[in-house]
N, C-alpha and C. Protein backbone atom coordinates (compact mmCIF):
# COMPACT_ATOMS: atom_id res chain seq x y z
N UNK A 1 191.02 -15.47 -201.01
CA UNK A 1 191.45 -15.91 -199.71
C UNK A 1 192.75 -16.70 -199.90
N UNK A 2 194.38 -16.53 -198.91
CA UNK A 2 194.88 -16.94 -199.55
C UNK A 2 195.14 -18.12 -197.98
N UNK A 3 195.80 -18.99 -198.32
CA UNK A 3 195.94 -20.04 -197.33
C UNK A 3 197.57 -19.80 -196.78
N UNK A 4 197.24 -19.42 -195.37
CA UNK A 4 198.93 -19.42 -194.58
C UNK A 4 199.78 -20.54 -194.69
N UNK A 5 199.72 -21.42 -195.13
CA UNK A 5 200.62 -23.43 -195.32
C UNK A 5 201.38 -22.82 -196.64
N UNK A 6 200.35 -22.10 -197.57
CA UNK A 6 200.65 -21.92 -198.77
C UNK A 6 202.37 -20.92 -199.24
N UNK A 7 202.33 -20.25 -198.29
CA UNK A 7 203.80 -19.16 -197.92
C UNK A 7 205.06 -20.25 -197.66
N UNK A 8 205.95 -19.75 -198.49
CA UNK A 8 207.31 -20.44 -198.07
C UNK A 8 208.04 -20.56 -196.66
N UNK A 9 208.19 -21.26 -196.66
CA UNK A 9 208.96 -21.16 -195.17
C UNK A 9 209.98 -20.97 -195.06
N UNK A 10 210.99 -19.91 -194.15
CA UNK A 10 212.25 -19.35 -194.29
C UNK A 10 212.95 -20.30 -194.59
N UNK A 11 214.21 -20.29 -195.53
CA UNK A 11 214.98 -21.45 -195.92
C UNK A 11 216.28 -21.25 -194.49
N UNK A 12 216.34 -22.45 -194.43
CA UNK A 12 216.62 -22.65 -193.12
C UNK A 12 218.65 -22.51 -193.59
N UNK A 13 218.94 -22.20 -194.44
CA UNK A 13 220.49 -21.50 -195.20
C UNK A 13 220.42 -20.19 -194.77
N UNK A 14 219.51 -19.37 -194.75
CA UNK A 14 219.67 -18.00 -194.58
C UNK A 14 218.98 -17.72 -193.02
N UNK A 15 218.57 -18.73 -192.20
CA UNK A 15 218.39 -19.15 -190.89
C UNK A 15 219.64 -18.77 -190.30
N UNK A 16 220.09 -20.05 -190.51
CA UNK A 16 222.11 -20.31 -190.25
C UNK A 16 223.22 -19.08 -190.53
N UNK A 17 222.75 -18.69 -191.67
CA UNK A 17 223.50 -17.63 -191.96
C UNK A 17 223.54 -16.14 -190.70
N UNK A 18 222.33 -16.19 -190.57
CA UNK A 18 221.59 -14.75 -189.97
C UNK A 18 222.44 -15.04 -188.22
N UNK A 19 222.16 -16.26 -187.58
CA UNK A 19 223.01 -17.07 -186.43
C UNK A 19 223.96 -16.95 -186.47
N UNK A 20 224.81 -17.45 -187.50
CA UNK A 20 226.38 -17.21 -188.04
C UNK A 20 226.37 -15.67 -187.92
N UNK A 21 226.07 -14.62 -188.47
CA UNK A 21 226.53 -13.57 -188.20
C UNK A 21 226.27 -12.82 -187.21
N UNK A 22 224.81 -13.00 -186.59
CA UNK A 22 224.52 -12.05 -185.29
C UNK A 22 225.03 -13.21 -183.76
N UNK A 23 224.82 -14.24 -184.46
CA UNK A 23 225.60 -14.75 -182.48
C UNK A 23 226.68 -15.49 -182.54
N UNK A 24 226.58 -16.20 -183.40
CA UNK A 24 227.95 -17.42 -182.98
C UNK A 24 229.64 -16.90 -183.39
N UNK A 25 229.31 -15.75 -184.92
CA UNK A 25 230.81 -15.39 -185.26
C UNK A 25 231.27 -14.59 -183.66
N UNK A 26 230.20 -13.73 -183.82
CA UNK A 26 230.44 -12.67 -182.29
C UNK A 26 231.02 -12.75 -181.48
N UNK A 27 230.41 -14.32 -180.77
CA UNK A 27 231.48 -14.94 -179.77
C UNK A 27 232.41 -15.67 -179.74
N UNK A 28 232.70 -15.92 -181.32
CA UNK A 28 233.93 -16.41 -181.47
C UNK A 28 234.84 -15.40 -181.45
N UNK A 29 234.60 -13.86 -181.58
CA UNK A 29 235.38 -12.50 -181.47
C UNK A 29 235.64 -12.44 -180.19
N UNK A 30 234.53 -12.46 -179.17
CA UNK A 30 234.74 -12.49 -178.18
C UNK A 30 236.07 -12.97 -177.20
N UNK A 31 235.57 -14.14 -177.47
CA UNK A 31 236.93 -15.54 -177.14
C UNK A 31 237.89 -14.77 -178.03
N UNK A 32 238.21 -14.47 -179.10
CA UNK A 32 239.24 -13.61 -179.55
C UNK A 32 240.09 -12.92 -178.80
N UNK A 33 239.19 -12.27 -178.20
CA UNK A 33 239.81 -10.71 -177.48
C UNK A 33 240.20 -11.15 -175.96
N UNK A 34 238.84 -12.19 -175.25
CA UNK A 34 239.02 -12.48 -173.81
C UNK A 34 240.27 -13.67 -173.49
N UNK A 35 240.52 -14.24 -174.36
CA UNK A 35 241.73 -15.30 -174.43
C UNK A 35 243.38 -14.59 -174.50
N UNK A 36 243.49 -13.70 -175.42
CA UNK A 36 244.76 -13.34 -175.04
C UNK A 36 244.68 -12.29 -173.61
N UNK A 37 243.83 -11.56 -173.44
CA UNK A 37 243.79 -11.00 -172.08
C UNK A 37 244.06 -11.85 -170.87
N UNK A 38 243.42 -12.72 -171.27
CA UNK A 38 243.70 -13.75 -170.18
C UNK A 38 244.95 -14.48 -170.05
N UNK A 39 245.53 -14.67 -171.35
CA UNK A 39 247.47 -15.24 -171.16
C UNK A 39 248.04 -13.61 -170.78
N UNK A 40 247.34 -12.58 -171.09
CA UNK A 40 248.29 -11.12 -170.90
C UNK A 40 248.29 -11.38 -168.89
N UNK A 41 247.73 -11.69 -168.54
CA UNK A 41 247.64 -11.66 -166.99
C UNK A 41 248.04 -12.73 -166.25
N UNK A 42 248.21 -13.56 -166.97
CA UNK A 42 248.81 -15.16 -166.09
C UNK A 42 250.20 -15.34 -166.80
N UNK A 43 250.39 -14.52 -168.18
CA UNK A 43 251.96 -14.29 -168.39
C UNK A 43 252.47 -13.35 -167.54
N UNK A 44 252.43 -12.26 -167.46
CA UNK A 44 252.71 -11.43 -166.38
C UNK A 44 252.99 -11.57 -165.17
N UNK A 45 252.02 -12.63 -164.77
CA UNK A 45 252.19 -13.12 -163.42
C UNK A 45 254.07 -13.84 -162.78
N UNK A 46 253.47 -15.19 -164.23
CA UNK A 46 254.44 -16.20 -164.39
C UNK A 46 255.92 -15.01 -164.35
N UNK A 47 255.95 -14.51 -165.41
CA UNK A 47 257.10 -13.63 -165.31
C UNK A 47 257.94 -12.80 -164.06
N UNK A 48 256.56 -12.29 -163.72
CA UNK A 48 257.04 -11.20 -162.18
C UNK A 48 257.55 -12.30 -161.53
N UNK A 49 256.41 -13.04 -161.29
CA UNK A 49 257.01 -14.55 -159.78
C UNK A 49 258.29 -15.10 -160.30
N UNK A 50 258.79 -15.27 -161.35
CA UNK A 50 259.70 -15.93 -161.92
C UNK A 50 260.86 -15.17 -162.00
N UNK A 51 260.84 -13.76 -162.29
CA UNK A 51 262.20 -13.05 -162.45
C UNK A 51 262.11 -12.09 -161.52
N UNK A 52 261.81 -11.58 -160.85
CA UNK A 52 261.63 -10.55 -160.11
C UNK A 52 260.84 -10.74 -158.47
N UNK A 53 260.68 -12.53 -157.76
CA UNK A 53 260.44 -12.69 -156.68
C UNK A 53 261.36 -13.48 -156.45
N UNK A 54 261.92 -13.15 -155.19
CA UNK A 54 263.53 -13.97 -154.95
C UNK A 54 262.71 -15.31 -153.46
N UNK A 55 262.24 -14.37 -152.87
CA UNK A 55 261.80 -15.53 -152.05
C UNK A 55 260.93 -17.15 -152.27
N UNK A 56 260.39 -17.46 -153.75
CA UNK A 56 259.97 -18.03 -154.69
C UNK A 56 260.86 -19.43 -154.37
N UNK A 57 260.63 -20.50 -153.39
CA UNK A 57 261.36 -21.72 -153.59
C UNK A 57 260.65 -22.92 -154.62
N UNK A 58 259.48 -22.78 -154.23
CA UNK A 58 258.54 -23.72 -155.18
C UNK A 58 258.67 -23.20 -156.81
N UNK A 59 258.64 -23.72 -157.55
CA UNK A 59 258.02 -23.04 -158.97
C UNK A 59 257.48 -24.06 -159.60
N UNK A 60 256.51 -24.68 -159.18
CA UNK A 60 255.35 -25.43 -159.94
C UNK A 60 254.54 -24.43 -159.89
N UNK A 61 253.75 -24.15 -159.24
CA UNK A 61 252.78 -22.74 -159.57
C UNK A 61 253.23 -21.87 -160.69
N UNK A 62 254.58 -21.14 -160.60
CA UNK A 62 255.21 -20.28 -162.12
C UNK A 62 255.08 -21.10 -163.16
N UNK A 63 255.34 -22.40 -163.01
CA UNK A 63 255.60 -22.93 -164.36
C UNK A 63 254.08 -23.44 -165.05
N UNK A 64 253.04 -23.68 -163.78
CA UNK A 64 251.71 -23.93 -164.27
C UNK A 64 251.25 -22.60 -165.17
N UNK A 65 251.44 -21.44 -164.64
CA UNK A 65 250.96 -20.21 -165.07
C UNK A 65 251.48 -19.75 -166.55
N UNK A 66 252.44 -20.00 -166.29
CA UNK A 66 253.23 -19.66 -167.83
C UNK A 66 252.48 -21.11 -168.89
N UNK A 67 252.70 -22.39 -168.41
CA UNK A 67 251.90 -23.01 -169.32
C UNK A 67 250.68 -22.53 -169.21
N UNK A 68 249.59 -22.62 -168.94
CA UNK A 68 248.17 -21.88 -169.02
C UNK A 68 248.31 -21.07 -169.53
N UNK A 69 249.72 -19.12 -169.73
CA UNK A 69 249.17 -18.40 -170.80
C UNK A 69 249.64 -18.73 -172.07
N UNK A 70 250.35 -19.98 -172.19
CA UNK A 70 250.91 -20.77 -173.42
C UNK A 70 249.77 -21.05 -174.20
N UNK A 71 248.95 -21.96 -173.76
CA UNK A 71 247.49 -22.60 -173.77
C UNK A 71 246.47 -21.48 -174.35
N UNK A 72 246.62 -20.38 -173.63
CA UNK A 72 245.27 -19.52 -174.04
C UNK A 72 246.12 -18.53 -174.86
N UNK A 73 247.70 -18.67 -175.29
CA UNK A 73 247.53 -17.93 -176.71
C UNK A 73 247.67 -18.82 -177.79
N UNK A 74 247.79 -20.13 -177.54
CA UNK A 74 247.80 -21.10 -178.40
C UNK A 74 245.69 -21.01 -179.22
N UNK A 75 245.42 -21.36 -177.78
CA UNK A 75 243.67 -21.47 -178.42
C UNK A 75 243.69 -19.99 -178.83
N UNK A 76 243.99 -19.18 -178.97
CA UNK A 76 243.80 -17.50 -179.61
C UNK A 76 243.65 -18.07 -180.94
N UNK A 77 244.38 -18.84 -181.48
CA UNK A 77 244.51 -18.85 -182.87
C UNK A 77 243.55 -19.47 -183.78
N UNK A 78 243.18 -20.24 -182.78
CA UNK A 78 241.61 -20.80 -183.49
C UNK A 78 240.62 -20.03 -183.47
N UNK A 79 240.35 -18.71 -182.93
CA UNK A 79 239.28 -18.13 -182.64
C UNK A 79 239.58 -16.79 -183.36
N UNK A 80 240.94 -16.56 -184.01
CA UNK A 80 241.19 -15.54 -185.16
C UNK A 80 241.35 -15.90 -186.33
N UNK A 81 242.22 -17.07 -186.39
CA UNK A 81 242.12 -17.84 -187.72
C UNK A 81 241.29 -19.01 -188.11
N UNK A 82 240.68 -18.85 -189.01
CA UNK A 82 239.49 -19.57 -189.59
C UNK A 82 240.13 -20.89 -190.06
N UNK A 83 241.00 -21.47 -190.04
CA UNK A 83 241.31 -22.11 -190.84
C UNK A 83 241.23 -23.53 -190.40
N UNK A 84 240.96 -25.17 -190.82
CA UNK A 84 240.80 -26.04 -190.20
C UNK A 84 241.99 -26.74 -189.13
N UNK A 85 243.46 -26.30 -189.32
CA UNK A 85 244.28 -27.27 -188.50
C UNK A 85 244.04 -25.76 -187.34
N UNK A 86 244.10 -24.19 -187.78
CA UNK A 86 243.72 -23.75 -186.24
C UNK A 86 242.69 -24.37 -185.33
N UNK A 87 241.68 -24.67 -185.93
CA UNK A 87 240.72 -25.31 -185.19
C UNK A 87 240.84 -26.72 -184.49
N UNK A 88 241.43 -27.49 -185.29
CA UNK A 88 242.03 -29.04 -184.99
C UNK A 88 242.78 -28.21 -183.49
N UNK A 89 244.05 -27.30 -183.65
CA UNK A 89 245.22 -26.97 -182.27
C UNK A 89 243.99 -26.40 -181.53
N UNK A 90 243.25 -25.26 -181.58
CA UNK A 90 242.46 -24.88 -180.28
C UNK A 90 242.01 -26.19 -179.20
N UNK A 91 240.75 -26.89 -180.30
CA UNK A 91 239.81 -28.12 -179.46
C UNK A 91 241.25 -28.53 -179.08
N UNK A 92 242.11 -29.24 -179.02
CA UNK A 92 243.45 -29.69 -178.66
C UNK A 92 243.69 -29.08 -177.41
N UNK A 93 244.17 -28.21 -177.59
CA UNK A 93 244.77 -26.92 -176.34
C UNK A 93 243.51 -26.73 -175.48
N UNK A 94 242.35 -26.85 -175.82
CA UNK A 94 241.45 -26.72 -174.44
C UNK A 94 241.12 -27.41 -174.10
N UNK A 95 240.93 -28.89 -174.77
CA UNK A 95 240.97 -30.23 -174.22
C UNK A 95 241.87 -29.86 -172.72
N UNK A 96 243.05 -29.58 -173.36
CA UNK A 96 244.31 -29.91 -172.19
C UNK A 96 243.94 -28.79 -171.37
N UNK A 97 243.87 -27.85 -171.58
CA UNK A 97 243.17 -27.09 -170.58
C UNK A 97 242.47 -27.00 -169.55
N UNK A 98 241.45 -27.35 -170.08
CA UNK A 98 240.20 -28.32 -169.43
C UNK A 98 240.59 -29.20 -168.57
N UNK A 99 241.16 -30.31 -168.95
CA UNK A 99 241.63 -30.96 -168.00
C UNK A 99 242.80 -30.81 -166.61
N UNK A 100 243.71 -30.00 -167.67
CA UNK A 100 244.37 -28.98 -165.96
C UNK A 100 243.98 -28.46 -165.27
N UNK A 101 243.02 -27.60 -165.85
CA UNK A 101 242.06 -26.83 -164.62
C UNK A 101 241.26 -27.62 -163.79
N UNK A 102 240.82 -28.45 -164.08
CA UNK A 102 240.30 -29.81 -163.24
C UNK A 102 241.17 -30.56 -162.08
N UNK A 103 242.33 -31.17 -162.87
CA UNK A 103 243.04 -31.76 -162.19
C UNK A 103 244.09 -30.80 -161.32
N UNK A 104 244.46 -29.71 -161.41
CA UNK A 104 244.91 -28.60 -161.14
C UNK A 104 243.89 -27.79 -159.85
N UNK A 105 242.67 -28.03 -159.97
CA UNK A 105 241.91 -27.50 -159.47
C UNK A 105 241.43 -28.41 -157.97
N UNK A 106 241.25 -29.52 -158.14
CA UNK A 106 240.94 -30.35 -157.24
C UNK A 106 242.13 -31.16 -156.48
N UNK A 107 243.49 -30.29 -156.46
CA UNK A 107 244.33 -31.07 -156.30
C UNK A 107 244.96 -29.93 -155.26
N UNK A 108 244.57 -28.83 -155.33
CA UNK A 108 244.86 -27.40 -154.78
C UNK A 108 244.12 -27.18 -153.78
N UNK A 109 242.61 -28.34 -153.78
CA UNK A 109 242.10 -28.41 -151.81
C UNK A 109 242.51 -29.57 -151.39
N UNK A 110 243.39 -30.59 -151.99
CA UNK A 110 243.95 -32.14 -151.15
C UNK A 110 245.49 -31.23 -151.05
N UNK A 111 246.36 -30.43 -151.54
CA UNK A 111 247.41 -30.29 -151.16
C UNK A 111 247.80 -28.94 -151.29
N UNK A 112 247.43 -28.07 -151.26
CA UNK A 112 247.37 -26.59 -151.39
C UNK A 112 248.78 -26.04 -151.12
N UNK A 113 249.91 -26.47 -150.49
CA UNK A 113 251.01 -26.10 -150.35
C UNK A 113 251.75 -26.55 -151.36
N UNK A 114 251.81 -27.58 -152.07
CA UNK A 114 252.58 -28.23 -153.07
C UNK A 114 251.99 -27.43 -154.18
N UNK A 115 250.76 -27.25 -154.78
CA UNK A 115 250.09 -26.57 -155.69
C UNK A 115 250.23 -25.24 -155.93
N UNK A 116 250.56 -24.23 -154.36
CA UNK A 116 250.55 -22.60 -154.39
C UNK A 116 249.58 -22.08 -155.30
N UNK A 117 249.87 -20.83 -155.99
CA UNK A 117 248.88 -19.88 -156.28
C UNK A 117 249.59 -19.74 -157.73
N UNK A 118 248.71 -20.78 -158.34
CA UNK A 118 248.74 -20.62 -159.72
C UNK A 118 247.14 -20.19 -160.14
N UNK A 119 247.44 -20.15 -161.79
CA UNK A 119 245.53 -19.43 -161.95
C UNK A 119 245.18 -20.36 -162.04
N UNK A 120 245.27 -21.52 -162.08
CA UNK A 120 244.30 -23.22 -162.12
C UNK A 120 243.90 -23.31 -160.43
N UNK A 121 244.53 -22.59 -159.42
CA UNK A 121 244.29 -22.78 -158.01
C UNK A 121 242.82 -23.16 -157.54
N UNK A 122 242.45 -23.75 -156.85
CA UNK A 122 240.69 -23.78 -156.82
C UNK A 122 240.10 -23.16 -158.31
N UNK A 123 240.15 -24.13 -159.35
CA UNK A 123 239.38 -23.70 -160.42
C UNK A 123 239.41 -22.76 -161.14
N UNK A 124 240.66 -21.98 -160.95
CA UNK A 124 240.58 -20.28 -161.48
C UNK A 124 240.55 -19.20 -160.44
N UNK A 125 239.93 -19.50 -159.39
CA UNK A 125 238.81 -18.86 -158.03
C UNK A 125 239.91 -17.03 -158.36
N UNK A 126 241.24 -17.12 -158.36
CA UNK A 126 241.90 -15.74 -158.49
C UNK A 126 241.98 -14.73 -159.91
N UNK A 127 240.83 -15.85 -160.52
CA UNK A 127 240.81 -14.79 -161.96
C UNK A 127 239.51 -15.34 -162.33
N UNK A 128 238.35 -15.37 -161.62
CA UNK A 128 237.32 -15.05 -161.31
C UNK A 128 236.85 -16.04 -161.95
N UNK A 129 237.33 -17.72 -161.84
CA UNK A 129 236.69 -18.69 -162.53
C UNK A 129 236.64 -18.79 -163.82
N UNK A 130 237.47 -17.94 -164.52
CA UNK A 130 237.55 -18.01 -165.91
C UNK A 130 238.07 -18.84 -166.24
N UNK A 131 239.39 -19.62 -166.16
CA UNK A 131 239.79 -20.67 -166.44
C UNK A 131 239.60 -21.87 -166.45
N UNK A 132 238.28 -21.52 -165.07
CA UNK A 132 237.34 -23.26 -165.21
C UNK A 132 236.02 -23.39 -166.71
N UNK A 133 235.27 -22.18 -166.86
CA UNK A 133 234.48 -21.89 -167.49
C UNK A 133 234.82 -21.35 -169.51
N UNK A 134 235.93 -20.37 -169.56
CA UNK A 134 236.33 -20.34 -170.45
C UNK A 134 236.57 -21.38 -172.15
N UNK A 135 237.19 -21.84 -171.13
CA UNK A 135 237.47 -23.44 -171.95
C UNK A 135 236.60 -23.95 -172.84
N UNK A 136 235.62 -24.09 -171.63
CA UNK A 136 234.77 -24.87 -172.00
C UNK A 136 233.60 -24.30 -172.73
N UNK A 137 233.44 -23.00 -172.58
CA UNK A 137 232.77 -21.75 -173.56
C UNK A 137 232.97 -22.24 -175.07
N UNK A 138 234.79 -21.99 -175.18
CA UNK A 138 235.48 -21.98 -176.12
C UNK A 138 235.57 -23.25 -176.77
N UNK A 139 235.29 -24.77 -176.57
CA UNK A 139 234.94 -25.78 -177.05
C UNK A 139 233.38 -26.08 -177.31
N UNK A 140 232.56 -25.36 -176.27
CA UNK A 140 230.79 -25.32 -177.13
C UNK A 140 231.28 -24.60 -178.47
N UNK A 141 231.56 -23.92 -178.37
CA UNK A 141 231.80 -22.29 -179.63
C UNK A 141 232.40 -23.00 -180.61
N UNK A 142 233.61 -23.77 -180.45
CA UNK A 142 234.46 -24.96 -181.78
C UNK A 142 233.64 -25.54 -182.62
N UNK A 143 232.47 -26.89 -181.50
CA UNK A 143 232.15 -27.39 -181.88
C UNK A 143 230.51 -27.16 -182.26
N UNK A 144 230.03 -25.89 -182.14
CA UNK A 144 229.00 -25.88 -182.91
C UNK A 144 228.88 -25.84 -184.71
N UNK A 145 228.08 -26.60 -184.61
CA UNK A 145 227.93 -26.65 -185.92
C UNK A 145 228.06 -26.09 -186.77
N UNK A 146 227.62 -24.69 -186.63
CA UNK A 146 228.01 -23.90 -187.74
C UNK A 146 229.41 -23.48 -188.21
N UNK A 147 230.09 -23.38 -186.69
CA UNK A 147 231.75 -23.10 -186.63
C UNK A 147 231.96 -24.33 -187.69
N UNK A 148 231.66 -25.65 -186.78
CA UNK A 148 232.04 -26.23 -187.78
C UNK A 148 232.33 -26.41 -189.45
N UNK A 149 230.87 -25.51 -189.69
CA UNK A 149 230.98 -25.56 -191.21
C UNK A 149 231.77 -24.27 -191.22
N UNK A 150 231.98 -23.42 -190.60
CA UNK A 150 232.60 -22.10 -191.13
C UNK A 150 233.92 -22.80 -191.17
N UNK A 151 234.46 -23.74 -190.43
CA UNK A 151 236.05 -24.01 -190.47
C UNK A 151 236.30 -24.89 -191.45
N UNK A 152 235.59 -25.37 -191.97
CA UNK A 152 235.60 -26.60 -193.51
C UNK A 152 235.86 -27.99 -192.60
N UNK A 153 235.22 -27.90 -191.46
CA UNK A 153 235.32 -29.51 -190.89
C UNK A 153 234.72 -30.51 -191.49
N UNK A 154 233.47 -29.85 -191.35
CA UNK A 154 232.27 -30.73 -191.99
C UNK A 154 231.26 -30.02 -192.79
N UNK A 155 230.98 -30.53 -193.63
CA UNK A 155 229.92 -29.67 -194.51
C UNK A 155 228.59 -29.26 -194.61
N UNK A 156 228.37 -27.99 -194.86
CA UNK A 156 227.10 -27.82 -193.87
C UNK A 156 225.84 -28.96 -194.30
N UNK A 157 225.01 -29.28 -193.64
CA UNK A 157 224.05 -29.76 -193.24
C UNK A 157 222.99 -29.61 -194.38
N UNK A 158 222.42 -30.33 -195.31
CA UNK A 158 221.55 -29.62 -196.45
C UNK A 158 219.98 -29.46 -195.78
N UNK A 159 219.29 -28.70 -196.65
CA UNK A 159 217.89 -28.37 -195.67
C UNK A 159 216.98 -29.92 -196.16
């Protein structure tokens, strides 16, 4: 008869590992791919409104947009390159992010004419809230732990 207590218990290294490769690298690919798409469409924007709309008197909105796809190809680089100062510039760049889209966001129902139709406008609301939510995806995803240890921040955790 053998006693079930008696069996090893999964070592909690090849736990982490198995996480690390089936969910957390994944969506750090993810954010890979969905971050420059997302400066490909708010650069574009910035550009058309900027060189090619003549009636355009305001350009705080152009210039918000073009910074924001600055921002999300800046954080691109933390989420392709592994390396610790990419990671230091991402959390950085979505910090600020984060906080534009906020302050950007709640500032676009007290004055909506001064603000126009940038992608921070109500929260993102013209690119489907991604810019409120993204971010902040992309800073859980930084700062989980394991990223962490995958980026040489901090060292992993012993069992």
């Amino acid at each position: 008869m053998t006693d079930k207590r008696a069996t090893p218990p999964v070592l909690s290294s090849r736990r982490s590992e198995a996480i690390w490769a089936n969910v957390v690298s994944p969506a750090g690919y993810v954010l890979a791919v969905s971050y420059p798409v997302l400066a490909l469409s708010t650069g574009a924007r910035a550009i058309y409104q900027l060189f090619f709309r003549s009636e355009i008197s305001h350009f705080l909105p152009v210039y918000l947009s073009a910074f924001a796809a600055c921002c999300y190809l800046i954080a691109t680089l933390g989420f392709v390159y592994r390396r610790r100062w990419t990671w230091w510039l991402s959390v950085a760049v979505l910090g600020i992010e984060t906080v534009m889209t906020v302050i950007v966001g709640f500032w676009s129902f007290l004055d909506p004419d001064f603000i126009g139709r940038t992608v921070w406008r109500h929260f993102g609301e013209d690119y489907g809230y991604f810019p409120l939510f993204q971010p902040l995806l992309g800073l859980v995803w930084l700062f989980w732990p394991l990223t962490v240890a995958a980026y040489g921040i901090r060292r992993k955790v012993a069992s």
